[in-house]
Protein backbone atom coordinates (compact mmCIF):
# COMPACT_ATOMS: atom_id res chain seq x y z
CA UNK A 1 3.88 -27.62 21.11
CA UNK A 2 2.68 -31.02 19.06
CA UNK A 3 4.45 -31.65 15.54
CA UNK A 4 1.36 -30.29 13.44
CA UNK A 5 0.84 -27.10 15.81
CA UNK A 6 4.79 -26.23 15.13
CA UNK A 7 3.96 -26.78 11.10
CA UNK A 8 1.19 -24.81 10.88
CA UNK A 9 3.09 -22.07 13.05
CA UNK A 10 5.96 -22.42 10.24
CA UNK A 11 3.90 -21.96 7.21
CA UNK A 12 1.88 -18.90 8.87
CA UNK A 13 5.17 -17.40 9.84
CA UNK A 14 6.64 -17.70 5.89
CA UNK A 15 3.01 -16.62 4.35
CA UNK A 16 3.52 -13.26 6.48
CA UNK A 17 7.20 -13.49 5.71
CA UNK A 18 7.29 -14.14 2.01
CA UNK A 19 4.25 -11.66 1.85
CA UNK A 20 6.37 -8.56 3.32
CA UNK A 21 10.07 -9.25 2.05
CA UNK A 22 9.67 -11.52 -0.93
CA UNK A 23 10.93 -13.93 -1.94
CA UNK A 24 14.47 -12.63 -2.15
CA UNK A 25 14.11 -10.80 0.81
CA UNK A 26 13.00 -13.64 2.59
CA UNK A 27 15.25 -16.02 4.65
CA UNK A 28 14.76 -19.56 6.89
CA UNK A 29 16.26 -17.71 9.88
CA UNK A 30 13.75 -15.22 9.21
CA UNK A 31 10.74 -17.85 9.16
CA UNK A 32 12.04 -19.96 11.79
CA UNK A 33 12.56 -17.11 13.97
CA UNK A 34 8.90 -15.55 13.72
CA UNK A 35 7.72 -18.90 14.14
CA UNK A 36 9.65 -19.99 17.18
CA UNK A 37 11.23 -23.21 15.75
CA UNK A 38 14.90 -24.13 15.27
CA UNK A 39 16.04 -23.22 12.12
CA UNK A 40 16.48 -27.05 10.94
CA UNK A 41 12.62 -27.58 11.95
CA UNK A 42 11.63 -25.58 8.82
CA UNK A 43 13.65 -27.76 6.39
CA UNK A 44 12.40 -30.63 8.65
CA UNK A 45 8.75 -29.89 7.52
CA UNK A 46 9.43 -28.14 4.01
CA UNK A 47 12.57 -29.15 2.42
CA UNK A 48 13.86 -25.93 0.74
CA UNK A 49 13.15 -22.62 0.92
CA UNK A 50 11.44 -22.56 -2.56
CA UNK A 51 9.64 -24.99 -1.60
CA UNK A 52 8.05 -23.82 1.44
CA UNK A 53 7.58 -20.48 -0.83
CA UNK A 54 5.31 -22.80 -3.23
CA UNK A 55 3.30 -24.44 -0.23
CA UNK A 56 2.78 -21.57 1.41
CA UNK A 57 0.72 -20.02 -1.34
CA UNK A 58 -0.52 -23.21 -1.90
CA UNK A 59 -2.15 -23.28 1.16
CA UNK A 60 -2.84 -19.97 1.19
CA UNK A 61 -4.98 -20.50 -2.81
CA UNK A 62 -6.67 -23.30 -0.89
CA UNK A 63 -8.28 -21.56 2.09
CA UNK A 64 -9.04 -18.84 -0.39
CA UNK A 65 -11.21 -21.45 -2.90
CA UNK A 66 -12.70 -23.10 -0.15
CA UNK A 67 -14.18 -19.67 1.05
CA UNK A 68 -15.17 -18.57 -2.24
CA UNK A 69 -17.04 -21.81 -3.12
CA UNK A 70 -19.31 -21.46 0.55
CA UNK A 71 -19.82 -18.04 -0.25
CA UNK A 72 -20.97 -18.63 -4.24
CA UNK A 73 -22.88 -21.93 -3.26
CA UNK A 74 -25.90 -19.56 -1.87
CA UNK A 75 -26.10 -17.61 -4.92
CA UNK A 76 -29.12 -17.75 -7.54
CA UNK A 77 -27.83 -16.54 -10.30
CA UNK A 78 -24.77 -15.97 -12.60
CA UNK A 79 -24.14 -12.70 -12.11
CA UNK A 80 -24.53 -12.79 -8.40
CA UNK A 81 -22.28 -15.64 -8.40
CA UNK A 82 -19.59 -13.13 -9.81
CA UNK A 83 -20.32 -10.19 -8.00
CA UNK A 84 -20.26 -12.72 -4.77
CA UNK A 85 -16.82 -14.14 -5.79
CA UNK A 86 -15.38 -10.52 -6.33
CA UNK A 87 -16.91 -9.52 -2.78
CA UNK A 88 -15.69 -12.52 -0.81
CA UNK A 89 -12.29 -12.69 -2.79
CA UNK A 90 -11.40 -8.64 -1.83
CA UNK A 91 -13.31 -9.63 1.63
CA UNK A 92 -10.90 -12.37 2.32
CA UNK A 93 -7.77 -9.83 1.11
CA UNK A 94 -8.52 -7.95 4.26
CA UNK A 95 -9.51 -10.23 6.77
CA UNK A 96 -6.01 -12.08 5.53
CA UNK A 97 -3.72 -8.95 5.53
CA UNK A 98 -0.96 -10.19 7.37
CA UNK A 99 -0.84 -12.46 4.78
CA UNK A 100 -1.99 -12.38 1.64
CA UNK A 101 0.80 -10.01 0.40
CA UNK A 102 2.30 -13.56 -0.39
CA UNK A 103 -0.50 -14.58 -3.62
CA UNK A 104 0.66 -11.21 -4.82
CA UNK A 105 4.01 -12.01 -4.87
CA UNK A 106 3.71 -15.95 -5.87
CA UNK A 107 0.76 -15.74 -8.12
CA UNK A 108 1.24 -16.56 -12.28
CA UNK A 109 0.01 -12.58 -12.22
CA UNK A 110 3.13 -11.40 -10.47
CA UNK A 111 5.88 -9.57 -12.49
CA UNK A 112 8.39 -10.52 -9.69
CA UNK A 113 10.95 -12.91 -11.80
CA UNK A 114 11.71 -15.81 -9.39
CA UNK A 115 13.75 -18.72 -11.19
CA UNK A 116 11.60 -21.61 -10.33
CA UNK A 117 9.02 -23.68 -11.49
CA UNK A 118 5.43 -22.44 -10.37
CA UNK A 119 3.33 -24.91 -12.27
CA UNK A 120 1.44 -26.27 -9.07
CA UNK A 121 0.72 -22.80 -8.03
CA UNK A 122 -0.18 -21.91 -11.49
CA UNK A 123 -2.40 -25.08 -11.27
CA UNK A 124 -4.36 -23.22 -8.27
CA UNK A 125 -4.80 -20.12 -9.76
CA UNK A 126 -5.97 -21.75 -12.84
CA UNK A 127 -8.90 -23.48 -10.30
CA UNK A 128 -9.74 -19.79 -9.38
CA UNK A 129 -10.22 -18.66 -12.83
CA UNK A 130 -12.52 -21.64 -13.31
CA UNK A 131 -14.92 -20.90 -10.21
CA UNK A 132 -15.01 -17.34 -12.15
CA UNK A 133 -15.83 -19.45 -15.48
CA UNK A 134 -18.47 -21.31 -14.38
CA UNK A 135 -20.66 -18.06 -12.97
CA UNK A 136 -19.68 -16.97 -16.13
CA UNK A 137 -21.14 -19.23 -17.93
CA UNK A 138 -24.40 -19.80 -15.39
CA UNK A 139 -25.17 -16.24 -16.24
CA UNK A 140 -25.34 -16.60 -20.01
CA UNK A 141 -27.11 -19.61 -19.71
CA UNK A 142 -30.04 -18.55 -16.86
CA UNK A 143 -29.85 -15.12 -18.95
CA UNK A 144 -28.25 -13.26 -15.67
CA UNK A 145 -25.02 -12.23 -17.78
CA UNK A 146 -25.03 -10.89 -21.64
CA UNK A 147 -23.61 -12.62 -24.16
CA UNK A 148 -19.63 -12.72 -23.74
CA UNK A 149 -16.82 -14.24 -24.42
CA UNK A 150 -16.26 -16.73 -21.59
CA UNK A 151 -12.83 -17.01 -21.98
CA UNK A 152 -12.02 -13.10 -21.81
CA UNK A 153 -14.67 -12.05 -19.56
CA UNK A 154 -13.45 -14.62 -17.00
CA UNK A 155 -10.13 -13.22 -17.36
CA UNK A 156 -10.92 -9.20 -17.33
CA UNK A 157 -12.94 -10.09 -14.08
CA UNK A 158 -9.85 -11.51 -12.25
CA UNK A 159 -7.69 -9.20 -13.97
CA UNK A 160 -10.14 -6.21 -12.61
CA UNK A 161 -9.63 -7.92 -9.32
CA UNK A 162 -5.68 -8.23 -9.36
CA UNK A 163 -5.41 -4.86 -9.93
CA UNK A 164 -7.78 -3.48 -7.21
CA UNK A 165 -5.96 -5.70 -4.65
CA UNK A 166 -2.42 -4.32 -5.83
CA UNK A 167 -3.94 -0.95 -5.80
CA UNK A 168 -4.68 -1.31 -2.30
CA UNK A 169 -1.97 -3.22 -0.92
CA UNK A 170 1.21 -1.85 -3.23
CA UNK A 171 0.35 1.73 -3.92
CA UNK A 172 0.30 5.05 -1.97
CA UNK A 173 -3.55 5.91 -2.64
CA UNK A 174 -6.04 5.71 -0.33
CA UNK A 175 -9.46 4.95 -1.83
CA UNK A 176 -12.04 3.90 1.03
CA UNK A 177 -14.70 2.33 -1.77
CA UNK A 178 -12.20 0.89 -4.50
CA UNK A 179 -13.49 -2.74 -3.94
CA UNK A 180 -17.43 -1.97 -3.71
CA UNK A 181 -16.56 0.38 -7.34
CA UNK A 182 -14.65 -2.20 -8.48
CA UNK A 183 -17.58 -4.95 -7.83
CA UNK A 184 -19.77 -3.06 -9.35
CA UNK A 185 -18.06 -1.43 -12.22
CA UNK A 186 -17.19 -5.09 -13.43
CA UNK A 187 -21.02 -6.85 -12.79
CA UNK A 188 -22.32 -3.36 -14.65
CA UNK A 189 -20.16 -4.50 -17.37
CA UNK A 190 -21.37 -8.05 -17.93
CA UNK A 191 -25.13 -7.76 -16.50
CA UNK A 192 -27.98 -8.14 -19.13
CA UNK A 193 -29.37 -5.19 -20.02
C-alpha cells in the first residue's frame, strides 16, 4: 500500500472505531489493528489519539457538507432547500452507517463529556447550521417559508434532525418512516400557508 492509501485506511478504521466504542472505549491498537498498520503508523499520521478523534469527524463533517451543498444547489426554493438538506443529511446517515455513529459521539450536540477542546469540530458543525440558515432565510425572502425566527428555526430543524438520527441509531425502536415523518413534520412546520 502507498502512504496516502494506508492514511485514508487509518482514519476509516477510527471513524468506524470511535463510532462503535467511543471515545473511551476506543484504543490505537484497536484502530491500527482494523486498519492493518503498525500501531506507530497511526501516531505517524495523527499524532494522538484525541487528535485523530477530532480529524476523524472532521473529515467525516466535510464529506457530509460537500454532499449536502450538491444536493441543495438544484433546489428552487427555500423550503425545498430544507426539506432537501433534511433528506440528503438522514440519506447520507444510512449510506454512512458504519460510520457515522462517530458525529454522534463527537458532535457539540453530544452529551458524552470528553475533556478536550472541540472548537474545530464545533467550527464544522457551526458550517452545517449555516447551510440550514441560508434556506432559511431564501424561504422567507422568495416567500417559500413563513415568517420565523432565523436563528431558532435553523436550530429546531437540526435539532429535529439530531434527534431522529439518535432515535434510529441509539434506541431500541424500530420505526420504518421516522425520517420521511420527520422531513415532513418539520417543512409542515415552517411552509407558508
Amino acid at each position: 500500500m502507498k502512504g496516502k492509501n494506508k492514511k485514508d485506511a487509518i482514519l476509516y478504521a477510527a471513524q468506524e472505531t470511535f463510532g462503535r466504542y467511543g471515545y473511551a472505549g476506543t484504543t490505537v491498537k484497536m484502530i491500527s489493528e482494523r486498519a492493518g498498520v503498525a500501531f506507530g503508523l497511526v501516531s505517524h499520521y495523527f499524532g494522538s489519539k484525541e487528535e485523530l478523534f477530532l480529524t476523524a469527524g472532521i473529515a467525516l463533517v466535510e464529506n457530509l457538507m460537500e454532499y449536502l451543498t450538491a444536493e441543495i444547489r438544484e433546489t428552487t426554493s427555500g423550503i425545498d432547500g430544507v426539506a432537501t438538506f433534511m433528506r440528503s443529511y438522514l440519506q447520507f446517515t444510512l449510506k454512512y452507517r458504519n460510520t457515522f455513529p462517530l458525529l454522534l459521539r463527537c458532535s457539540p450536540f453530544s452529551d458524552v463529556q470528553i475533556d478536550m477542546d472541540r472548537t474545530k469540530i464545533t467550527i464544522k458543525f457551526q458550517q452545517l447550521l449555516n447551510i440550514i440558515r441560508e434556506c432559511v432565510e431564501r424561504g422567507i425572502e422568495d416567500g417559500s417559508i413563513r415568517e420565523v425566527s432565523v436563528d431558532d428555526t435553523t436550530t429546531i430543524i437540526y435539532s429535529n434532525i439530531v434527534g431522529t438520527v439518535r432515535t434510529r441509531f441509539l434506541s431500541p425502536y424500530d420505526l420504518p418512516n421516522l425520517y420521511e415523518e420527520t422531513t415532513e413534520f418539520v417543512t409542515r412546520s415552517i411552509r407558508s400557508r
